[in-house]
Protein backbone atom coordinates (compact mmCIF):
# COMPACT_ATOMS: atom_id res chain seq x y z
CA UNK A 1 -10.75 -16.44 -14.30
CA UNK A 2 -11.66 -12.70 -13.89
CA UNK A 3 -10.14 -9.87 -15.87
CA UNK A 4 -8.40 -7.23 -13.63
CA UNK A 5 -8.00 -3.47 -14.21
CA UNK A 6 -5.22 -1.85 -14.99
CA UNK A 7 -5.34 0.13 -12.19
CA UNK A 8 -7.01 -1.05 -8.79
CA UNK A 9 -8.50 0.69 -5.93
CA UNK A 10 -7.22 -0.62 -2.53
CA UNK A 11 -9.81 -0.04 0.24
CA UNK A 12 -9.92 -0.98 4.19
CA UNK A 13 -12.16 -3.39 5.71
CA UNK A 14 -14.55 -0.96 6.43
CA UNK A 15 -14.76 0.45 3.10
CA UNK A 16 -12.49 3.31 3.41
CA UNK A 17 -10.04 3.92 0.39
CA UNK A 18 -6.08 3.92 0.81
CA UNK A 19 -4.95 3.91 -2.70
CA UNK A 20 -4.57 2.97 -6.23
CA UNK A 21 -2.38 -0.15 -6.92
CA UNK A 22 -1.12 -2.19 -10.17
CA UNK A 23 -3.25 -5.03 -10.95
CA UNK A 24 -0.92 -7.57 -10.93
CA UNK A 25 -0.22 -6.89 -7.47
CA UNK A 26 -3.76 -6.73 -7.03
CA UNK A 27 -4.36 -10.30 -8.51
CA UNK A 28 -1.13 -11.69 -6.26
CA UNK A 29 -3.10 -9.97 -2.99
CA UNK A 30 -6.76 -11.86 -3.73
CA UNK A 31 -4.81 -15.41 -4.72
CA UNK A 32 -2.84 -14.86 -1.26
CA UNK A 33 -5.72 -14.51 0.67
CA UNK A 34 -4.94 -10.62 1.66
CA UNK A 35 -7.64 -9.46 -0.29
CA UNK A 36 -11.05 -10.28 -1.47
CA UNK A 37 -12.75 -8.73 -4.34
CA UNK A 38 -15.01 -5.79 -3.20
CA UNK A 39 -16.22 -4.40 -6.53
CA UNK A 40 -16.04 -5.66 -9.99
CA UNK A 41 -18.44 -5.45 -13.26
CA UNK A 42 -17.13 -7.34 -15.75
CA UNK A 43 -13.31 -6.33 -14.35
CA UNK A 44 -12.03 -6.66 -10.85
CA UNK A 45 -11.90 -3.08 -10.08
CA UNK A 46 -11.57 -2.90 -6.05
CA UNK A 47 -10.16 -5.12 -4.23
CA UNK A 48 -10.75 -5.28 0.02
CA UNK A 49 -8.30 -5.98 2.81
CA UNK A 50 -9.37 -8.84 4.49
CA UNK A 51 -7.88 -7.79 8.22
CA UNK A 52 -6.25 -4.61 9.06
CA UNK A 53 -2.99 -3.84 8.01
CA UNK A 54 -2.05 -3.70 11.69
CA UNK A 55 -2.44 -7.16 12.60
CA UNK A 56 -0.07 -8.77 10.32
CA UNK A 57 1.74 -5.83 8.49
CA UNK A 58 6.01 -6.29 10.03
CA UNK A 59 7.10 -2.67 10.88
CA UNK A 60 10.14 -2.16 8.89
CA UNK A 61 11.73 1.13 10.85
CA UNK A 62 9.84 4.36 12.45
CA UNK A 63 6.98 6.40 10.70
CA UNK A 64 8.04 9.49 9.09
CA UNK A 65 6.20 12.48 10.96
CA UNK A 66 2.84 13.01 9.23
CA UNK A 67 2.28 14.97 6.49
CA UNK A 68 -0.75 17.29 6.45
CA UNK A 69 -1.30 17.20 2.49
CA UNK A 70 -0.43 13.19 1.77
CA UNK A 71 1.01 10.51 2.81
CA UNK A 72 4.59 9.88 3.14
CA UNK A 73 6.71 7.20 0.70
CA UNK A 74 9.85 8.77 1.77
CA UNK A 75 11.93 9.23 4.92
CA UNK A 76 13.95 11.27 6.28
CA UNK A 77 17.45 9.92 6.99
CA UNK A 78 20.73 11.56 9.08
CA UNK A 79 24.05 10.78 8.93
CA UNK A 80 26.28 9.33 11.09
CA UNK A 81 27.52 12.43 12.35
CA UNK A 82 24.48 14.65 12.06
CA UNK A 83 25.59 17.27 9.87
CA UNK A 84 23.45 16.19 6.77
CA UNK A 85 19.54 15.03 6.30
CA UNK A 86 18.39 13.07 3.17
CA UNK A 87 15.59 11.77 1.67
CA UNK A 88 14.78 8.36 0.60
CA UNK A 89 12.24 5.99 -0.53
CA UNK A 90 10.62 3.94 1.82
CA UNK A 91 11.02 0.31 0.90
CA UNK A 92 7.39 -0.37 1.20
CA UNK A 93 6.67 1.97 -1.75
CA UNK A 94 8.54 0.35 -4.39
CA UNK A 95 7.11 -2.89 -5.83
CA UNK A 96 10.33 -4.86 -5.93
């Protein structure tokens, strides 16, 4: 049984990086079969998609617009009567 990092870099299948995830979650994606292990001496310390995101990620709602600095974990949300904006987190960024 490997060790994992605390903290794990999550990179595309052509080597690109996306982010930096827990290592739990990085240990549930590699037993799933999400992942594979790209990079680890001694601990697991990248971890690599095994198919883009695209081709089995479910769209939960429409894409915030882009942000030129970083990406986006929140939306932007209207009321019902389109007087007010909000902010919110996007599901996909909390861990739950």
């Amino acid at each position: 049984m490997r060790g994992y990092a605390v903290k794990i870099e999550l990179v595309t299948a052509s080597g690109d990086h996306i982010r930096y995830i827990a290592g739990p979650m990085a240990k549930a994606m590699v037993a799933s079969g999400a992942a594979t292990i790209h990079n680890s001496n001694g601990r697991v310390k990248s971890i690599k998609l095994a198919q883009p995101a695209a081709s089995f990620a479910r769209r939960i709602g429409e894409a915030s617009p882009p942000s030129i600095s970083s990406p986006r974990f929140v939306r932007r949300v209207r009321s019902d009567d389109h007087a007010l904006w909000w902010y919110e987190h996007h599901p996909r960024c909390t861990y739950e």
